[in-house]
N, C-alpha and C. Protein backbone atom coordinates (compact mmCIF):
# COMPACT_ATOMS: atom_id res chain seq x y z
N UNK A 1 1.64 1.83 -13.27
CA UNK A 1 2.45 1.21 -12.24
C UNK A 1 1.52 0.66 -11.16
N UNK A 2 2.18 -0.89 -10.89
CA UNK A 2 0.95 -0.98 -9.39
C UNK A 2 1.76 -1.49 -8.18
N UNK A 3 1.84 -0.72 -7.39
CA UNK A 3 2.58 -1.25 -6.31
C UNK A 3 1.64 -2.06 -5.61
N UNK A 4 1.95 -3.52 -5.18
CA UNK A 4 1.18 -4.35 -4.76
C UNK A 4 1.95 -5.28 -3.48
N UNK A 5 1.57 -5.74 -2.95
CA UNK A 5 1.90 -6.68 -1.14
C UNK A 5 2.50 -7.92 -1.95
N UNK A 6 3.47 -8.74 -1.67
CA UNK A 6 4.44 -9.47 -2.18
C UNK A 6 3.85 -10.74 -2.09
N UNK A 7 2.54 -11.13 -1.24
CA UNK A 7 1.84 -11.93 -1.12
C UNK A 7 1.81 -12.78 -2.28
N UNK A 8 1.91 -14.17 -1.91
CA UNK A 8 1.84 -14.79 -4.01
C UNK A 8 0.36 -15.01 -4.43
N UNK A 9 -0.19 -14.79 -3.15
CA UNK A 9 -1.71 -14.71 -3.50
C UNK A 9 -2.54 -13.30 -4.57
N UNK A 10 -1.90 -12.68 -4.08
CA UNK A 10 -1.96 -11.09 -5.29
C UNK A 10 -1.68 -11.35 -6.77
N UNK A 11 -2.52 -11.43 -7.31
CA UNK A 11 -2.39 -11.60 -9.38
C UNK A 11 -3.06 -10.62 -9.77
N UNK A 12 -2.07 -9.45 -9.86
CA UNK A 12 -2.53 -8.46 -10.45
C UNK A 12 -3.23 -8.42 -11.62
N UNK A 13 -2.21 -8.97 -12.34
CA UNK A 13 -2.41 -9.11 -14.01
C UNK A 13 -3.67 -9.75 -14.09
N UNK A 14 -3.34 -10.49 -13.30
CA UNK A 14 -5.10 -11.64 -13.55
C UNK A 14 -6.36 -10.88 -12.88
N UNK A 15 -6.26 -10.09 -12.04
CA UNK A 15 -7.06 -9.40 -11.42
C UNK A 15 -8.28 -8.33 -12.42
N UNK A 16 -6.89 -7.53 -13.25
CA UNK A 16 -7.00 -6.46 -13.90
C UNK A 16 -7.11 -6.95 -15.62
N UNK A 17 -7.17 -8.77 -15.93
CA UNK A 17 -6.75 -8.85 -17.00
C UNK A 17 -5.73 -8.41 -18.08
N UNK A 18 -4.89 -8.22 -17.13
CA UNK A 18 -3.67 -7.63 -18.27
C UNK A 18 -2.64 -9.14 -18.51
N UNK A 19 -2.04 -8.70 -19.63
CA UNK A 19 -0.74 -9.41 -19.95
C UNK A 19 0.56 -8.94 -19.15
N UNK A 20 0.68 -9.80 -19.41
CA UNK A 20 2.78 -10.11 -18.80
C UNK A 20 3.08 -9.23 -19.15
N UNK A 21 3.63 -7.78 -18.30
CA UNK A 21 4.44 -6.91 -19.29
C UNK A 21 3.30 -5.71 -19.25
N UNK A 22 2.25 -5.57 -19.24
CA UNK A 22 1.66 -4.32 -19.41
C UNK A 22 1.60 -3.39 -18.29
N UNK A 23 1.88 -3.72 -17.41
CA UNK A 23 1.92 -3.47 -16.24
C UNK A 23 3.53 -3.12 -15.52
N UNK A 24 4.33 -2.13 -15.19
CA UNK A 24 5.18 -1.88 -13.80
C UNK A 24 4.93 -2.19 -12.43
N UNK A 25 5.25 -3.38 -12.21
CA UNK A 25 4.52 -4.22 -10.89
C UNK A 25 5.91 -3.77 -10.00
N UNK A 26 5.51 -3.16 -8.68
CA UNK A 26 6.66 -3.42 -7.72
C UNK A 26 5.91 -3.87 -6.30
N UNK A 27 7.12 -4.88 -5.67
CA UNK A 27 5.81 -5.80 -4.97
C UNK A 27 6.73 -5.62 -3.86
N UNK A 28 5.94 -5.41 -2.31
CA UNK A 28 6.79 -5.03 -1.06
C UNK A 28 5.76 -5.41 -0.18
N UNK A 29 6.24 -6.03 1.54
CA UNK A 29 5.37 -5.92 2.14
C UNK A 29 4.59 -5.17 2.50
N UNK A 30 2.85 -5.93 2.75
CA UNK A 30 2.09 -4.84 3.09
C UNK A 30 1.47 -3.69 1.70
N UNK A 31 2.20 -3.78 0.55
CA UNK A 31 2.18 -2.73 -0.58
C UNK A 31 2.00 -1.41 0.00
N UNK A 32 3.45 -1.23 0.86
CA UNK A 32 3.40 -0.03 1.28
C UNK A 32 4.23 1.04 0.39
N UNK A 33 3.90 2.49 0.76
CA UNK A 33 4.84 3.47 0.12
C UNK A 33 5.34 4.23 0.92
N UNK A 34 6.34 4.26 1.43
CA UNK A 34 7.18 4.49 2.37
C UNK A 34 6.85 7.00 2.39
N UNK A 35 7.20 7.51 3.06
CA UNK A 35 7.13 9.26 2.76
C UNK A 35 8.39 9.71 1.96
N UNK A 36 8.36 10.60 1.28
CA UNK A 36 9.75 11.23 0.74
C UNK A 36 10.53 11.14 1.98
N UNK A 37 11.80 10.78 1.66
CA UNK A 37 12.85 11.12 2.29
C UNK A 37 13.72 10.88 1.82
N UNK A 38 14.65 12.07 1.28
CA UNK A 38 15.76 12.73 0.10
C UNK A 38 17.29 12.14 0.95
N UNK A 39 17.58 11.24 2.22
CA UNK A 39 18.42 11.14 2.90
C UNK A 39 19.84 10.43 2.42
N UNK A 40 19.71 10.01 1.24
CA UNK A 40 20.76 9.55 0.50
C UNK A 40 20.70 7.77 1.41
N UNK A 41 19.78 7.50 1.46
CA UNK A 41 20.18 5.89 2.13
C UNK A 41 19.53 5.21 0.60
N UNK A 42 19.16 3.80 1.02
CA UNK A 42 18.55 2.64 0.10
C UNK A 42 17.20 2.75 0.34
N UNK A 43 16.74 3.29 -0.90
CA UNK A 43 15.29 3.67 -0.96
C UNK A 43 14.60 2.54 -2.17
N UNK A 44 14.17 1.37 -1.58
CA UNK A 44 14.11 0.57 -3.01
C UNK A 44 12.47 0.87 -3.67
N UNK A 45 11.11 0.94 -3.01
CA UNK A 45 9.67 1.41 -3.29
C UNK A 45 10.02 2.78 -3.85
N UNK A 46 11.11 3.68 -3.24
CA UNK A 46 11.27 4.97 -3.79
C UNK A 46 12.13 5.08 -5.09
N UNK A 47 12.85 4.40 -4.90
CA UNK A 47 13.73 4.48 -6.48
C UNK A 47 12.49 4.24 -7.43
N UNK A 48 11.81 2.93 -7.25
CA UNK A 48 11.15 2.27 -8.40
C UNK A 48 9.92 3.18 -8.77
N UNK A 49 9.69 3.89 -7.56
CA UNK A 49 8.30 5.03 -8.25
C UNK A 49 9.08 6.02 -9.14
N UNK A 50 10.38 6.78 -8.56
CA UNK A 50 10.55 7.54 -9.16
C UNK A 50 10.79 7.56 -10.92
N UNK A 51 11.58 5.79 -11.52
CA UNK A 51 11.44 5.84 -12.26
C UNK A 51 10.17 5.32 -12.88
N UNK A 52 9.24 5.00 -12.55
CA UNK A 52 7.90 4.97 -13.42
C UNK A 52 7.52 6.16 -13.55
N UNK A 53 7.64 7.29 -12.60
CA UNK A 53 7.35 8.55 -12.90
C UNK A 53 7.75 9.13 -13.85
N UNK A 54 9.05 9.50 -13.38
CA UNK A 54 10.63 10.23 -14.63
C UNK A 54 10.35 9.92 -15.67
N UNK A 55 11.18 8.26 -15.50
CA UNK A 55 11.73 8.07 -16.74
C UNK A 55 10.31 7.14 -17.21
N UNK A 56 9.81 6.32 -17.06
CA UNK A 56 8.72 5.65 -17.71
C UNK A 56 7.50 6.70 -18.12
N UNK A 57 7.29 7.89 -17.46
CA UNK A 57 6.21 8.39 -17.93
C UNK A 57 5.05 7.65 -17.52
N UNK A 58 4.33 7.32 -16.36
CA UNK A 58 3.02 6.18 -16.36
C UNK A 58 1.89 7.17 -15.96
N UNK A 59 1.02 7.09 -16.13
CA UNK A 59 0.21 7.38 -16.29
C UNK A 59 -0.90 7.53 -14.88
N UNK A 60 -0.64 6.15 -14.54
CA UNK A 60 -1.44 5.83 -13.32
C UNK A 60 -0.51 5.20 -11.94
N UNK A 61 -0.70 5.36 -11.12
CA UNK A 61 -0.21 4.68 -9.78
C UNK A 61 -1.27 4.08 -9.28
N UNK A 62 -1.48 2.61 -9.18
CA UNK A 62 -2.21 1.87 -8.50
C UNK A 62 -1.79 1.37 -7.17
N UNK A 63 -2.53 1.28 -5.88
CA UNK A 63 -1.71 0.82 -4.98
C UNK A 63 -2.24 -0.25 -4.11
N UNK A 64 -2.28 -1.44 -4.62
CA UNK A 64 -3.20 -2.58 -4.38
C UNK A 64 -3.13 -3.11 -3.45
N UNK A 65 -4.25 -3.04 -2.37
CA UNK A 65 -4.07 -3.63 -1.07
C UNK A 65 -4.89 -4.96 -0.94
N UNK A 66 -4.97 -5.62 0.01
CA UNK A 66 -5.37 -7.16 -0.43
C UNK A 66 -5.91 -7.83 1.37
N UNK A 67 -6.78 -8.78 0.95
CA UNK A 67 -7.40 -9.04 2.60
C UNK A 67 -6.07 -10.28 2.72
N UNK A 68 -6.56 -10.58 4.53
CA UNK A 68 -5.75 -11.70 4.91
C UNK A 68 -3.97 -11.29 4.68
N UNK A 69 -3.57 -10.02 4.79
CA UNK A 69 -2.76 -9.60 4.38
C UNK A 69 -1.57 -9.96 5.51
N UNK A 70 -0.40 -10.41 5.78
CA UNK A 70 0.25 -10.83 6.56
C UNK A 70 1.32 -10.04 7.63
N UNK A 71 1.29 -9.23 6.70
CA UNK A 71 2.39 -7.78 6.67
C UNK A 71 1.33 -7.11 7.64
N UNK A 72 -0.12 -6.64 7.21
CA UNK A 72 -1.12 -6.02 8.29
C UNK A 72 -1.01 -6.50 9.40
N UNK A 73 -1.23 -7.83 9.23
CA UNK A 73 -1.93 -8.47 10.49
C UNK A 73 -0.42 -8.50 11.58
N UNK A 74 0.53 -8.94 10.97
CA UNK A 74 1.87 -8.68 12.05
C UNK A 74 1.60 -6.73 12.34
N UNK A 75 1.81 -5.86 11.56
CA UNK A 75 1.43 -4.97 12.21
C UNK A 75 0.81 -4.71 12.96
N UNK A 76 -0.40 -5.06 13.56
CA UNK A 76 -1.92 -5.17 14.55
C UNK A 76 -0.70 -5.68 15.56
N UNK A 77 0.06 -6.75 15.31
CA UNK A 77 0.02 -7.56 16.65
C UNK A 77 1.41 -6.78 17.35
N UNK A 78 2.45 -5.95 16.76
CA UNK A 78 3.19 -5.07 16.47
C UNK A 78 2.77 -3.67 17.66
N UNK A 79 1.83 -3.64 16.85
CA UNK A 79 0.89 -2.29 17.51
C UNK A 79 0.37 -2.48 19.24
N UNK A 80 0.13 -4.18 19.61
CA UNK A 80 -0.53 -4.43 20.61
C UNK A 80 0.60 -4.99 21.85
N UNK A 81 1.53 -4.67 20.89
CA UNK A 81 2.96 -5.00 22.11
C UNK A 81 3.11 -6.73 21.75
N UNK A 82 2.47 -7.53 20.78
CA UNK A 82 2.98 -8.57 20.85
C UNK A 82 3.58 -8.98 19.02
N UNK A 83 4.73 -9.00 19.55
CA UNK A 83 5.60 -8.81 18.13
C UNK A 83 5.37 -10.40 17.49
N UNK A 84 5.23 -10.94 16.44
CA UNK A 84 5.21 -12.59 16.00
C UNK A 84 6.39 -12.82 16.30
N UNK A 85 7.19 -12.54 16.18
CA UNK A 85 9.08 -12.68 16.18
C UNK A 85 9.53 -12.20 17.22
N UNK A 86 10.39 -12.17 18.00
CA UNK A 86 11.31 -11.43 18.56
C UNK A 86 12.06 -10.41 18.43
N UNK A 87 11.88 -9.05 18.73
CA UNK A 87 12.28 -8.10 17.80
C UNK A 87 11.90 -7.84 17.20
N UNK A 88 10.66 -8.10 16.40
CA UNK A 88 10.28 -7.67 15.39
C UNK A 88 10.28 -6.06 15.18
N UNK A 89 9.53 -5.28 16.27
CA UNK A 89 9.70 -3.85 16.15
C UNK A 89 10.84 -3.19 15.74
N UNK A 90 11.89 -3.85 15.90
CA UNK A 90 13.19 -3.31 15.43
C UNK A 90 13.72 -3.79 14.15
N UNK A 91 13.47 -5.08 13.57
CA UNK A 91 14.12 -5.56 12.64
C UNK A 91 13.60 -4.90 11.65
N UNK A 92 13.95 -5.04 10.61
CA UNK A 92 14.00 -4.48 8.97
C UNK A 92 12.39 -4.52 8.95
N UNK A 93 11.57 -5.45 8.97
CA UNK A 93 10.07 -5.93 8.89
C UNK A 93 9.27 -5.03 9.62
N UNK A 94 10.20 -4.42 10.98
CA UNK A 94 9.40 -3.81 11.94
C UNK A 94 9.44 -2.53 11.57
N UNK A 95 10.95 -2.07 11.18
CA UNK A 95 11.14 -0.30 10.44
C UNK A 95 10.19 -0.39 9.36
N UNK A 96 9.77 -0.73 8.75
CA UNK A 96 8.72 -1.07 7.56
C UNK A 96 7.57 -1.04 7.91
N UNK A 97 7.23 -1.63 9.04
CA UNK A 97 5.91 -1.28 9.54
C UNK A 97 5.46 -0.20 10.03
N UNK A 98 7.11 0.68 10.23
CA UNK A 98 6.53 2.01 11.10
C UNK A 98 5.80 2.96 9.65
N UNK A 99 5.78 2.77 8.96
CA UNK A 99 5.04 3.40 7.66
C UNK A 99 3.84 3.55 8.01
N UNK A 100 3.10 2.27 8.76
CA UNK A 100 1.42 2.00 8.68
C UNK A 100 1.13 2.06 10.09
N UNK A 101 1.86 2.30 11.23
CA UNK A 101 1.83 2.02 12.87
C UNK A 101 1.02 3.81 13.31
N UNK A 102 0.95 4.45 12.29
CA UNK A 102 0.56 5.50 12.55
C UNK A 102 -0.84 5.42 12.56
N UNK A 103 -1.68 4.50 11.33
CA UNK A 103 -3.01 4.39 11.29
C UNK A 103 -3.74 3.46 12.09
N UNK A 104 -2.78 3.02 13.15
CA UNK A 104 -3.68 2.21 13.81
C UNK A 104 -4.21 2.47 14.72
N UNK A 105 -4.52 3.61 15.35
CA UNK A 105 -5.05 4.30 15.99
C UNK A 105 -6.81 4.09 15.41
N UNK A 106 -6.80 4.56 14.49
CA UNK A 106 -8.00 4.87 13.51
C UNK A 106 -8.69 3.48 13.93
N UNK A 107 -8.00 2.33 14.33
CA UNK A 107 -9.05 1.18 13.65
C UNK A 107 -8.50 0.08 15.12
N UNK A 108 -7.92 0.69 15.91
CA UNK A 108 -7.72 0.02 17.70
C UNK A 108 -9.39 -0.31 18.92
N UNK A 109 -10.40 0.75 18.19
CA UNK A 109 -10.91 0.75 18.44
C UNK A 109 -12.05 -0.62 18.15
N UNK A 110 -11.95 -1.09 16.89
CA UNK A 110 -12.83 -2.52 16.38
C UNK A 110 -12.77 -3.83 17.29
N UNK A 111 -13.31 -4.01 17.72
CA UNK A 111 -13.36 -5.03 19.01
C UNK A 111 -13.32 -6.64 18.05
N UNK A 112 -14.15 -6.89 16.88
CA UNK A 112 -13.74 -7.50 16.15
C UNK A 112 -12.43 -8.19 15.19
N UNK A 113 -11.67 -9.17 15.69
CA UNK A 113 -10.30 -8.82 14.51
C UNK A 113 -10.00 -9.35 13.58
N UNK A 114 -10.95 -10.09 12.99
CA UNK A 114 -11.26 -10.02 11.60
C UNK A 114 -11.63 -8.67 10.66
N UNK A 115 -12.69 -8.01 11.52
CA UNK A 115 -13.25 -6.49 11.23
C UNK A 115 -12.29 -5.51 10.91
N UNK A 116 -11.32 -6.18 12.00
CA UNK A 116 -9.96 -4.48 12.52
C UNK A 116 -9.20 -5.02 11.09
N UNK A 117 -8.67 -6.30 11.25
CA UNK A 117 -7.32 -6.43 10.02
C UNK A 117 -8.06 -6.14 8.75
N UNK A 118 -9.30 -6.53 8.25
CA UNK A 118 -9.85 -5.76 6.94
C UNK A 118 -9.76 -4.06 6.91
N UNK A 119 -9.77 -3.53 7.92
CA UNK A 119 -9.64 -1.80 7.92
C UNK A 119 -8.33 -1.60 7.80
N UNK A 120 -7.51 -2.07 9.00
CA UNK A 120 -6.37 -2.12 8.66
C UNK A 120 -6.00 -1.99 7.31
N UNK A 121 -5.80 -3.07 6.95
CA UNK A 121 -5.44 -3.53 5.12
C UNK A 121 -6.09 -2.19 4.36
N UNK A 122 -7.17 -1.63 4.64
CA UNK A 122 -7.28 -0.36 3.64
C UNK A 122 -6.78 1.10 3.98
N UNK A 123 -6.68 0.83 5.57
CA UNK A 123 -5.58 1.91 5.70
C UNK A 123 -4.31 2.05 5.58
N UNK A 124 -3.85 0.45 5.25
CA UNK A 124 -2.33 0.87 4.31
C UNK A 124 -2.57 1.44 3.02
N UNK A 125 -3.59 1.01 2.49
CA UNK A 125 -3.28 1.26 0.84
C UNK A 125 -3.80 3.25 1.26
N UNK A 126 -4.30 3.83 2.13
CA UNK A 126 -4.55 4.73 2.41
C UNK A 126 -3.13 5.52 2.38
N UNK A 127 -2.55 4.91 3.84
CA UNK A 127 -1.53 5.74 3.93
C UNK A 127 -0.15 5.72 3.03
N UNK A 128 -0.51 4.85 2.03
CA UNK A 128 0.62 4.89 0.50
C UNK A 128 0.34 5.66 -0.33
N UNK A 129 -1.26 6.02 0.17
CA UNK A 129 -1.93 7.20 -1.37
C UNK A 129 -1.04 8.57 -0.66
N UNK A 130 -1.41 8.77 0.44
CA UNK A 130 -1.00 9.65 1.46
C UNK A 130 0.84 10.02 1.16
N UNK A 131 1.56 8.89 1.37
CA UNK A 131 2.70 9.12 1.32
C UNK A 131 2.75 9.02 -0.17
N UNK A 132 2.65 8.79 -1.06
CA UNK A 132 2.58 9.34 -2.66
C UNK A 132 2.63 10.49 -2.84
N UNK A 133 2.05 11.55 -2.15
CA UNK A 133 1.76 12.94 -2.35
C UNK A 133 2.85 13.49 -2.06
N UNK A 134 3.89 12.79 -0.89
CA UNK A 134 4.79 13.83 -0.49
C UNK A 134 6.21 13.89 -1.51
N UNK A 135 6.13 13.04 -2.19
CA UNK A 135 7.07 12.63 -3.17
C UNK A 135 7.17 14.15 -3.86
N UNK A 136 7.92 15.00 -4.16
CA UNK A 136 7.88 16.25 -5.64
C UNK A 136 7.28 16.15 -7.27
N UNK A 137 8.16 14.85 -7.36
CA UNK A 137 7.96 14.51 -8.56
C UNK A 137 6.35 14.22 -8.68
N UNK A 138 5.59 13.62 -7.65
CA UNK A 138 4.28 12.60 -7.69
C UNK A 138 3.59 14.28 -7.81
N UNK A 139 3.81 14.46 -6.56
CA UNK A 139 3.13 16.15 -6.61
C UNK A 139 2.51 17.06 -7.88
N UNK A 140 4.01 17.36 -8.85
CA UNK A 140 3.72 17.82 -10.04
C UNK A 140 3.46 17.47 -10.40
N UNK A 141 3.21 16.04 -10.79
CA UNK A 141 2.48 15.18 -11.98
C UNK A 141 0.86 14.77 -11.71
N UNK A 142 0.60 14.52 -10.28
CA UNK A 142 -0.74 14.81 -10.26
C UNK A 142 -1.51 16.19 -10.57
N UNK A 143 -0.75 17.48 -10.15
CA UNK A 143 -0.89 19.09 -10.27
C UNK A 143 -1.40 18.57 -12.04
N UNK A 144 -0.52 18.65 -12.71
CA UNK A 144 -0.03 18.63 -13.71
C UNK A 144 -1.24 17.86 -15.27
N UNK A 145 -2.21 17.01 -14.15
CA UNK A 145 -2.85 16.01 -14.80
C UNK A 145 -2.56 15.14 -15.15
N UNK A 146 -1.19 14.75 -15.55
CA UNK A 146 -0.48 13.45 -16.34
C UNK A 146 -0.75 12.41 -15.48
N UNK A 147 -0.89 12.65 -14.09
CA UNK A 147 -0.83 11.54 -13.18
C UNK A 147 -2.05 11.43 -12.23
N UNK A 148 -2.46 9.82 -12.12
CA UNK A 148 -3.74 9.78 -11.26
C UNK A 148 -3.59 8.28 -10.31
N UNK A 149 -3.70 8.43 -8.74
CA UNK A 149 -3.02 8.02 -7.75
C UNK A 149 -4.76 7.42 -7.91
N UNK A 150 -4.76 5.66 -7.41
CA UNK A 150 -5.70 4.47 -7.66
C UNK A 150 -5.43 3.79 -6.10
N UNK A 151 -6.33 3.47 -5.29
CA UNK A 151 -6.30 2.73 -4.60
C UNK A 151 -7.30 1.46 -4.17
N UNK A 152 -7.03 0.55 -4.63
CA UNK A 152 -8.07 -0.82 -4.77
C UNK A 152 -7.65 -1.36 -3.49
N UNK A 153 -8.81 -2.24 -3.36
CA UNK A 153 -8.47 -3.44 -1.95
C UNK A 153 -9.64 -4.23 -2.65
N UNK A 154 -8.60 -6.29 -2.66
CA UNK A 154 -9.16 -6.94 -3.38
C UNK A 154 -9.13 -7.43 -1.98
N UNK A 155 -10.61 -8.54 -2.18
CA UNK A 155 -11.10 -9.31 -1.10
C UNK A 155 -10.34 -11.04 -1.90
N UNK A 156 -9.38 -11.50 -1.42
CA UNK A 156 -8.69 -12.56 -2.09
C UNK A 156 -10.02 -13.62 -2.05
N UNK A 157 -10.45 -13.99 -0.76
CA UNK A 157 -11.30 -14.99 -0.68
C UNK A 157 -12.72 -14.51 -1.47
N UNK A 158 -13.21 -14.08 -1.30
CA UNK A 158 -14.61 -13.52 -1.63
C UNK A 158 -14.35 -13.16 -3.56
N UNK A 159 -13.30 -12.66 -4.10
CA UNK A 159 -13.27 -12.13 -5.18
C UNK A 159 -13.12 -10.65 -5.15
N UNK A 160 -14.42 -9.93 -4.38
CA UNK A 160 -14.67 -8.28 -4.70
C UNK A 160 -13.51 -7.59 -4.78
N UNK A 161 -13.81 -6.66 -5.35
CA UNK A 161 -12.74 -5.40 -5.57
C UNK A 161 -13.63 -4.25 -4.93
N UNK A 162 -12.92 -3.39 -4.06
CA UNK A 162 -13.25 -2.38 -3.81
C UNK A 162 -11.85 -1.23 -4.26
N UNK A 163 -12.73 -0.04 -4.30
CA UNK A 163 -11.88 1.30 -4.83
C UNK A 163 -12.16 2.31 -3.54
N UNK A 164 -10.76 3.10 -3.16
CA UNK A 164 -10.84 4.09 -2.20
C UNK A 164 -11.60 5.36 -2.48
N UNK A 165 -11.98 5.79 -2.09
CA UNK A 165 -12.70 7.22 -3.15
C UNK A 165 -12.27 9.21 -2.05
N UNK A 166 -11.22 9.43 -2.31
CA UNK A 166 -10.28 10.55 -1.12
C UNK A 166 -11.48 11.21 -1.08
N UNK A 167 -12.66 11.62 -1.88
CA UNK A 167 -13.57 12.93 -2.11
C UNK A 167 -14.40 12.53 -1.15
N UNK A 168 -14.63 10.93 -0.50
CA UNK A 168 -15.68 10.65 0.91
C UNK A 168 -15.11 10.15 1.95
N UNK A 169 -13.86 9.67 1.62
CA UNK A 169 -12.63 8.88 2.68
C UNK A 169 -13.14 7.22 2.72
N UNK A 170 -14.24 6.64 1.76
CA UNK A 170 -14.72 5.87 2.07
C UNK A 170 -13.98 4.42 0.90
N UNK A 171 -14.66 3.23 1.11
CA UNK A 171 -14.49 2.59 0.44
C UNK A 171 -15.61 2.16 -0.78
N UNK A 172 -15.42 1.72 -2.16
CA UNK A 172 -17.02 1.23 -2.69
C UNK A 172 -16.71 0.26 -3.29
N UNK A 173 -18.00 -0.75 -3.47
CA UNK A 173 -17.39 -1.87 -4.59
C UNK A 173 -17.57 -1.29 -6.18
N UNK A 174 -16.48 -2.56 -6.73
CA UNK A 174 -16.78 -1.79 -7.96
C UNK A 174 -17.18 -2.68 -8.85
């Protein structure tokens, strides 16, 4: 499964060389993964993991984060009190952002903002590995071995791929 940023610039398949179809692609802004929450509302990133989990059986969770990311960068500006939209903090786009408004702390500090929105962008795909864990189902299945949680960040312009690595908190190319 790869949950990936809705961006049309993101080609997974082409990324990873796969075919049409080999892949459970679910595509959301930002390629975020929202935390368990069992509340009986419209959980659409949560439905769709659960059945790649359940019922598909997958193997892997990829959670592909991507530069120049649009969803980030409104977050940053979100974070700095200046919303792109009106409302934004409140609208549907903005409850969505509160997923990633937590890590920006970590990366407020980059005086650079080209620098900051590239960190940014890997601390979403961070805090989706993060909120992956709290899921039950994700839980046992990583416990379990069947399951192994992937976090890439592709550089769209440049090409590179980098991989998250939890055992240094760092990023590497690959």
């Amino acid at each position: 499964m790869v949950i990936s940023c809705c961006d049309s610039r993101v080609h997974v398949t082409s990324l990873f060389g796969a075919d049409q179809g080999e892949f459970f692609i679910h595509r959301n802004i930002a390629n975020l993964v929202p935390p368990y929450e069992p509340d009986g509302g419209h959980h659409g990133t949560s439905a769709v993991l659960e059945y790649a989990v359940l019922a598909l059986k997958v193997a892997h969770v990829i959670v592909m984060g991507h530069s120049q990311c649009g969803g980030v960068k409104g977050c940053i500006e979100i974070c700095k009190g200046n919303p792109p939209v009106p409302g934004a903090q409140d609208n549907f786009v903005g409850r969505w952002m509160d997923i990633l408004r937590p890590k920006y702390d970590l990366v407020a500090g980059i005086e650079d903002a080209a620098a900051q929105e590239r960190a940014f962008e890997k601390q979403a795909v961070v805090a989706s590995l993060e909120n992956l864990m709290t899921f039950p189902f994700v839980q046992e299945a990583v416990s379990a071995g069947v399951l192994t949680l992937h976090g890439p960040w592709h550089d769209i312009g440049e090409g590179g791929l980098e991989y998250y690595d939890p055992e240094t908190g760092a990023y590497r190319p690959v």
